[in-house]
Structure formats: structure tokens, C-alpha cells
C-alpha atoms as a PDB file:
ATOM      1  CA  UNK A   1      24.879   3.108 -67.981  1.00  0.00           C
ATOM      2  CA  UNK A   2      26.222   0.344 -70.001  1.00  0.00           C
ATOM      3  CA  UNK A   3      23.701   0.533 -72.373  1.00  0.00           C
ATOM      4  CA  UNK A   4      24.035   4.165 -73.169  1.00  0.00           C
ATOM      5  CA  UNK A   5      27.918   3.534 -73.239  1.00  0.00           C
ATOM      6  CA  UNK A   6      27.370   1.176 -75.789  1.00  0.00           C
ATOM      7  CA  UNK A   7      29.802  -0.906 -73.619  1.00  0.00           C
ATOM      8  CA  UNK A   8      30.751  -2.840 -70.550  1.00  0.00           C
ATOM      9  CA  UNK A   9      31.170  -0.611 -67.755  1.00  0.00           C
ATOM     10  CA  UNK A  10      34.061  -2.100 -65.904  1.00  0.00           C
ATOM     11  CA  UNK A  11      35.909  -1.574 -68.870  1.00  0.00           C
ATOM     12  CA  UNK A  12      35.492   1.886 -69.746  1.00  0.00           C
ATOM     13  CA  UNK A  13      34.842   2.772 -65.979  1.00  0.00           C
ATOM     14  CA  UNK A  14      36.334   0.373 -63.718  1.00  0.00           C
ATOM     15  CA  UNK A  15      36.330   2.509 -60.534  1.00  0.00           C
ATOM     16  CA  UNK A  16      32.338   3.663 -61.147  1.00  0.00           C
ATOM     17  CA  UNK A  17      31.920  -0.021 -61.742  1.00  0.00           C
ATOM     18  CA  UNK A  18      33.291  -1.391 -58.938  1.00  0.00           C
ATOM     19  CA  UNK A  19      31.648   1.795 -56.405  1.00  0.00           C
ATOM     20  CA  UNK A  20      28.421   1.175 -58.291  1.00  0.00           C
ATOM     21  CA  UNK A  21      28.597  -2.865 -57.353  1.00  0.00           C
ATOM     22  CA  UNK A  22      29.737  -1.949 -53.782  1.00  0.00           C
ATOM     23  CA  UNK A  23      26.936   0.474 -52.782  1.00  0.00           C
ATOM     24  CA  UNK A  24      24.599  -2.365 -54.297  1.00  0.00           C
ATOM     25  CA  UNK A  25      25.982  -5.021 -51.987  1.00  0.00           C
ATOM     26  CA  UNK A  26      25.556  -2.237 -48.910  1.00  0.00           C
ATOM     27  CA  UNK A  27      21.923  -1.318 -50.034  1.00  0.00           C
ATOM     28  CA  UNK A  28      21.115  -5.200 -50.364  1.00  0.00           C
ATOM     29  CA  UNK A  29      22.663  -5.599 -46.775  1.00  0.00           C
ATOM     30  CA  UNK A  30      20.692  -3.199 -45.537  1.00  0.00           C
ATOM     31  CA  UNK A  31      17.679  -3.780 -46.882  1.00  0.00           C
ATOM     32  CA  UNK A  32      17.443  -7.133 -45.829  1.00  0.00           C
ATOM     33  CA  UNK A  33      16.358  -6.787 -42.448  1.00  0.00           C
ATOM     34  CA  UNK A  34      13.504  -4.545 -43.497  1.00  0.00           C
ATOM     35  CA  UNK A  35      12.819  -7.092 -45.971  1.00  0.00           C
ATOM     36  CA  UNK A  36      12.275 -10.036 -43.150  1.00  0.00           C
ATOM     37  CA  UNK A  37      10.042  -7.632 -41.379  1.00  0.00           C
ATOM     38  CA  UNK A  38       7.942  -6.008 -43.584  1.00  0.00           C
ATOM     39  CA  UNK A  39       7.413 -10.055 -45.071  1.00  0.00           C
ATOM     40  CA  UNK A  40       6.500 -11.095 -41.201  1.00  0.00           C
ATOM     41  CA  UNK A  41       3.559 -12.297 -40.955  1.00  0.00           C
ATOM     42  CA  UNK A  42       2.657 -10.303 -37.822  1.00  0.00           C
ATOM     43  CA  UNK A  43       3.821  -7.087 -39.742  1.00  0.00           C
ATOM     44  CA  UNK A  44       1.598  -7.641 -42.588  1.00  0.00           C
ATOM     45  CA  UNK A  45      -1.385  -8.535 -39.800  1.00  0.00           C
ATOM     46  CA  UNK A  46      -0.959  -5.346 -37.864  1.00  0.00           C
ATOM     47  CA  UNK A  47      -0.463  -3.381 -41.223  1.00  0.00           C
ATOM     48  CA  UNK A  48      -3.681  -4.422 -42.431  1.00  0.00           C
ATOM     49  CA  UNK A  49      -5.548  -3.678 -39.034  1.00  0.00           C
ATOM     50  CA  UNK A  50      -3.927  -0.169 -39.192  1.00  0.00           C
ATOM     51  CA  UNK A  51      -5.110   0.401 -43.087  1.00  0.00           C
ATOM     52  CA  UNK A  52      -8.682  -1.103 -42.152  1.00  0.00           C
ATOM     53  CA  UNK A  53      -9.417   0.458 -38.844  1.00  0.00           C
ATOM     54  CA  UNK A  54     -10.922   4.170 -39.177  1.00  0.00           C
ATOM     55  CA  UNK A  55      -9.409   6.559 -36.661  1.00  0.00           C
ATOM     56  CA  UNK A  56     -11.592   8.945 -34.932  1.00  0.00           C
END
């Protein structure tokens, strides 16, 4: 956005700015416990079986 504003967004926008940083900060949050599982080691192990194994 800033770049099409030709600006800095917390200046023109404050409010959008400072909504736009706090659902980033939620997001991360969340996604930070899928991150430590889907980087597990037994995660990626039983992902691969599951790719690799033919079903019948």
C-alpha cells in the first residue's frame, strides 16, 4: 500500500496501519505452532511415507 500511496502508511493511514501491523502479529502468533510442526522431523517423516506410499 505504501508504495502505491507514494507514502508512509502510518502517516496518511494511521488506524489501517496500526490494524494492518496487529493482524500481522496475530497471524505470526498463530502460525507459529503450525510452523514447529509442519518443521518436526516426525511430521516431515510421516508426510513423506503418506506422499510415497500408493493407496489401494
Amino acid at each position: 500500500m505504501e508504495s502505491t500511496l507514494g507514502t508512509d502508511l502510518g502517516k496518511v493511514l494511521p488506524s489501517v496501519d496500526r490494524a494492518m501491523q496487529q493482524d500481522q502479529a496475530t497471524f505470526w502468533q498463530n502460525w507459529q505452532p503450525l510452523q514447529q510442526r509442519y518443521l518436526s522431523l516426525e511430521f516431515r517423516q510421516s508426510l513423506r511415507s503418506l506422499l510415497t506410499t500408493p493407496t489401494a
